[in-house]
Every structure is written in structure tokens, then in C-alpha cells.
N, C-alpha and C. Protein backbone atom coordinates (compact mmCIF):
# COMPACT_ATOMS: atom_id res chain seq x y z
N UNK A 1 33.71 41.38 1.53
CA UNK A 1 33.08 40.22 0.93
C UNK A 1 34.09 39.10 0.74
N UNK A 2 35.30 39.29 0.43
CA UNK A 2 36.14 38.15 -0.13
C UNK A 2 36.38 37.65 1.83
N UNK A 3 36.63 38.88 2.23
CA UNK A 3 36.95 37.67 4.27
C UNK A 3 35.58 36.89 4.21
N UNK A 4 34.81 36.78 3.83
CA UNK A 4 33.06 36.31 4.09
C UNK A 4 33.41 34.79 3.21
N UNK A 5 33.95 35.02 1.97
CA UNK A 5 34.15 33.92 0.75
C UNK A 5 35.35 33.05 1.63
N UNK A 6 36.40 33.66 1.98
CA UNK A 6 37.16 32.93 2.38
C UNK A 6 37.22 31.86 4.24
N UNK A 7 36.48 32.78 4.37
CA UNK A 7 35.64 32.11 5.77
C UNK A 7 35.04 30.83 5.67
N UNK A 8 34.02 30.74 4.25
CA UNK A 8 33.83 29.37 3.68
C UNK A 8 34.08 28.52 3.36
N UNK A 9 35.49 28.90 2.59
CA UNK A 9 36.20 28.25 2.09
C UNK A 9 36.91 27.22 2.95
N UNK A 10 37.54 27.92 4.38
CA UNK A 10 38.11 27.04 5.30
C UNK A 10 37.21 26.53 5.78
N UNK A 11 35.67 27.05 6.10
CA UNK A 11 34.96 26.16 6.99
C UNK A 11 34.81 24.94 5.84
N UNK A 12 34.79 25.04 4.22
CA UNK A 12 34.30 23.77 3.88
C UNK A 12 35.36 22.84 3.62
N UNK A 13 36.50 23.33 4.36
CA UNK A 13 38.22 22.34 3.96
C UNK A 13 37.87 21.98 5.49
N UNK A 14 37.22 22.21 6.55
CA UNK A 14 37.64 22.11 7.55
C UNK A 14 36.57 21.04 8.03
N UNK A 15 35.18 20.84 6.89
CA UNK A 15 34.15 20.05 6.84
C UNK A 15 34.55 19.29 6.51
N UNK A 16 35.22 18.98 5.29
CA UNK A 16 35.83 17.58 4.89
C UNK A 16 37.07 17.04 5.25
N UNK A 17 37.48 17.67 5.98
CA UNK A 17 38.38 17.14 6.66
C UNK A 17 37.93 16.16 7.87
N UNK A 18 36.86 16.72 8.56
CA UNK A 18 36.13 16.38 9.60
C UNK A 18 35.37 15.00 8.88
N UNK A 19 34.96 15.24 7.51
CA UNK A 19 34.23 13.92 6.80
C UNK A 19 35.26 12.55 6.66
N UNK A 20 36.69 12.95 6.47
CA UNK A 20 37.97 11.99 5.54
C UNK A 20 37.96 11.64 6.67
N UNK A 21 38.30 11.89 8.02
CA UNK A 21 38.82 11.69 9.26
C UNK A 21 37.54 10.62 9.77
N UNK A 22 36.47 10.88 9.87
CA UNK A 22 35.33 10.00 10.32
C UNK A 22 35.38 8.88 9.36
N UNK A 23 35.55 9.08 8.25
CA UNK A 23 35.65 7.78 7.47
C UNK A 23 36.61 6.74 7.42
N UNK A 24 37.85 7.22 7.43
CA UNK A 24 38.92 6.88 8.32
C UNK A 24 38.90 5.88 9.34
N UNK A 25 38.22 6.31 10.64
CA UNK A 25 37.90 6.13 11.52
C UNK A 25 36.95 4.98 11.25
N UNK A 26 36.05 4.84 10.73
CA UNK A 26 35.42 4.04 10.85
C UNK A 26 35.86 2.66 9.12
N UNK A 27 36.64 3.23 8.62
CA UNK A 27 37.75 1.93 7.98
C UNK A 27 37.96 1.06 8.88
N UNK A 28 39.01 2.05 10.45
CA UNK A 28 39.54 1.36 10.81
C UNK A 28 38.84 0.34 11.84
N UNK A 29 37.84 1.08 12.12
CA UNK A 29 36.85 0.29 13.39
C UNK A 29 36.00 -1.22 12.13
N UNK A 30 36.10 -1.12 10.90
CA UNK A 30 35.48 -2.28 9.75
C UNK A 30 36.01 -3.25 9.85
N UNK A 31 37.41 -2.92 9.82
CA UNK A 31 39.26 -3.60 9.55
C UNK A 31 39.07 -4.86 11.05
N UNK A 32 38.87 -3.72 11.72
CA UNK A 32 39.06 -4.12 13.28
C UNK A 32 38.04 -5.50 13.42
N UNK A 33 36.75 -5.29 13.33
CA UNK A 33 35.60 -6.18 13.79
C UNK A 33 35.68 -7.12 12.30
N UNK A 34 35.95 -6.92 11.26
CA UNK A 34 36.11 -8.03 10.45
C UNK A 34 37.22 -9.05 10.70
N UNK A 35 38.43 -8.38 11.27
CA UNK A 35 39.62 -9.29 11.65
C UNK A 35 38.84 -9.96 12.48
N UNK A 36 38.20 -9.76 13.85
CA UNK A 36 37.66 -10.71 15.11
C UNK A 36 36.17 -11.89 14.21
N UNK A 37 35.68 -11.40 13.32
CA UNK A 37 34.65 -12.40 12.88
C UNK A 37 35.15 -13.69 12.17
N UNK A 38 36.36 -13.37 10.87
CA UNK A 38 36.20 -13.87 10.47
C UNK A 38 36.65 -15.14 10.26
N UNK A 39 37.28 -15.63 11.57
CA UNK A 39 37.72 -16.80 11.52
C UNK A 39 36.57 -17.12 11.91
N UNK A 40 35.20 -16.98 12.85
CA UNK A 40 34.50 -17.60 13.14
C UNK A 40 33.44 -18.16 11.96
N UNK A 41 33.64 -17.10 10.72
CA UNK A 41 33.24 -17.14 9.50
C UNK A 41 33.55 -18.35 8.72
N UNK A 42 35.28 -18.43 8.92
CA UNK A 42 35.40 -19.68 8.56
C UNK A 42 35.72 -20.73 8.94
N UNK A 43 35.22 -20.97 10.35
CA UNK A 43 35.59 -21.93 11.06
C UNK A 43 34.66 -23.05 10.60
N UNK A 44 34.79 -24.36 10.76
CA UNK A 44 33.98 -25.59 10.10
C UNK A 44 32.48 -25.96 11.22
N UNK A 45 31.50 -25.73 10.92
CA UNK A 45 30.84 -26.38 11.95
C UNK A 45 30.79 -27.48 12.96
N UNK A 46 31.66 -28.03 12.96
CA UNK A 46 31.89 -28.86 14.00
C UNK A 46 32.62 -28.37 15.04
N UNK A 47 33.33 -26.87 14.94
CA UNK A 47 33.93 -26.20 15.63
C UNK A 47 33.02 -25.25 16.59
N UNK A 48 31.67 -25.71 16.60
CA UNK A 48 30.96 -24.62 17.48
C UNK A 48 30.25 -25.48 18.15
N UNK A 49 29.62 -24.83 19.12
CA UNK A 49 29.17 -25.97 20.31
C UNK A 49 27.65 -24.99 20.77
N UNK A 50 26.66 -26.11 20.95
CA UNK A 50 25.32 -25.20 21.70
C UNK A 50 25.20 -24.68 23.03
N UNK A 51 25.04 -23.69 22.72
CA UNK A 51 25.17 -22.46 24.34
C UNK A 51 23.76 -22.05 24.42
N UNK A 52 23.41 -21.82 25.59
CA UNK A 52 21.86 -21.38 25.95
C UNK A 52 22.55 -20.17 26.24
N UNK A 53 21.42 -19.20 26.47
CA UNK A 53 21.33 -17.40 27.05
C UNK A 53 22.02 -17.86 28.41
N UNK A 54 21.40 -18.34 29.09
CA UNK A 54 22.34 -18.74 30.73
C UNK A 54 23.81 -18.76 30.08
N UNK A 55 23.89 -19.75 29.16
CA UNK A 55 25.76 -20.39 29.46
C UNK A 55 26.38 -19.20 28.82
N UNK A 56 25.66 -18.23 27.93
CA UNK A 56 26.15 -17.42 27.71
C UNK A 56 26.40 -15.84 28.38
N UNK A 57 25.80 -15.76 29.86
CA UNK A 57 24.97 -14.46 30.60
C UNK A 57 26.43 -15.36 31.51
N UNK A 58 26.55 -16.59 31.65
CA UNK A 58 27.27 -16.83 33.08
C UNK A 58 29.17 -16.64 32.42
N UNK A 59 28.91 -17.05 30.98
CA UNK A 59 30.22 -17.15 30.42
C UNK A 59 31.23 -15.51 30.71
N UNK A 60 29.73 -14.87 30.56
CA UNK A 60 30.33 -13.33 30.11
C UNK A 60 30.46 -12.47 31.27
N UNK A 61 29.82 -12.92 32.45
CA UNK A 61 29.49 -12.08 34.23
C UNK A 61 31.43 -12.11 34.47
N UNK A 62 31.15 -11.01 35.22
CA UNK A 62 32.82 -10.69 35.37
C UNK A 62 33.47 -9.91 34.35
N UNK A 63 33.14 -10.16 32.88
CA UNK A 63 33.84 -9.05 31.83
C UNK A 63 33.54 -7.90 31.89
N UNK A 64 34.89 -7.06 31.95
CA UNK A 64 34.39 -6.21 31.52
C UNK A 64 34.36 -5.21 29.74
N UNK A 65 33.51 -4.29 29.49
CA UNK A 65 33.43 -3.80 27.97
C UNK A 65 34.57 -2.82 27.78
């Protein structure tokens, strides 16, 4: 019974570990996409310009993800 208890025990150190690590992970992916927004956040409106779906489908052909 105690190998049965202790079997748990690592699977539930081995669950939250798996939880800290995904959270982690996705800090860093928050960190990441807030750095790229937020100048556009605070950029002044006169700093942006009107784009249609075209100027934006032709801007982006060739990139790749």
C-alpha cells in the first residue's frame, strides 16, 4: 500500500510540475505578444494609416509564419 501512496505522490509532484511549467510558458508567450502590441497601443493616431483587406492580403503574400 505505501508503493501505491507513493506512486501518487510523484505522479501529483510530477502534475504540477507539468502545471508551473505550462504556466511559465505561457508568462512567457504574454511577455512576448505584449512587448510587440504595445507600442502600437501607444502610438498617437496620426501614426496609423487606412489599409483595406487587399493592402493588407498583398502586404503579407510572401511571409512566412
Amino acid at each position: 500500500m505505501a508503493a501505491d501512496n507513493s506512486i501518487h505522490v510523484r505522479a501529483g509532484e510530477h502534475i504540477r510540475s507539468l502545471v508551473r511549467r505550462d504556466l511559465q510558458g505561457s508568462n512567457e508567450v504574454w511577455a512576448l505578444l505584449k512587448g510587440e502590441l504595445e507600442p502600437g497601443l501607444r502610438a498617437e493616431e496620426s501614426e496609423f494609416r487606412a489599409a483595406s483587406t487587399q493592402d493588407v492580403i498583398q502586404r503579407n503574400q510572401g511571409r512566412s509564419l
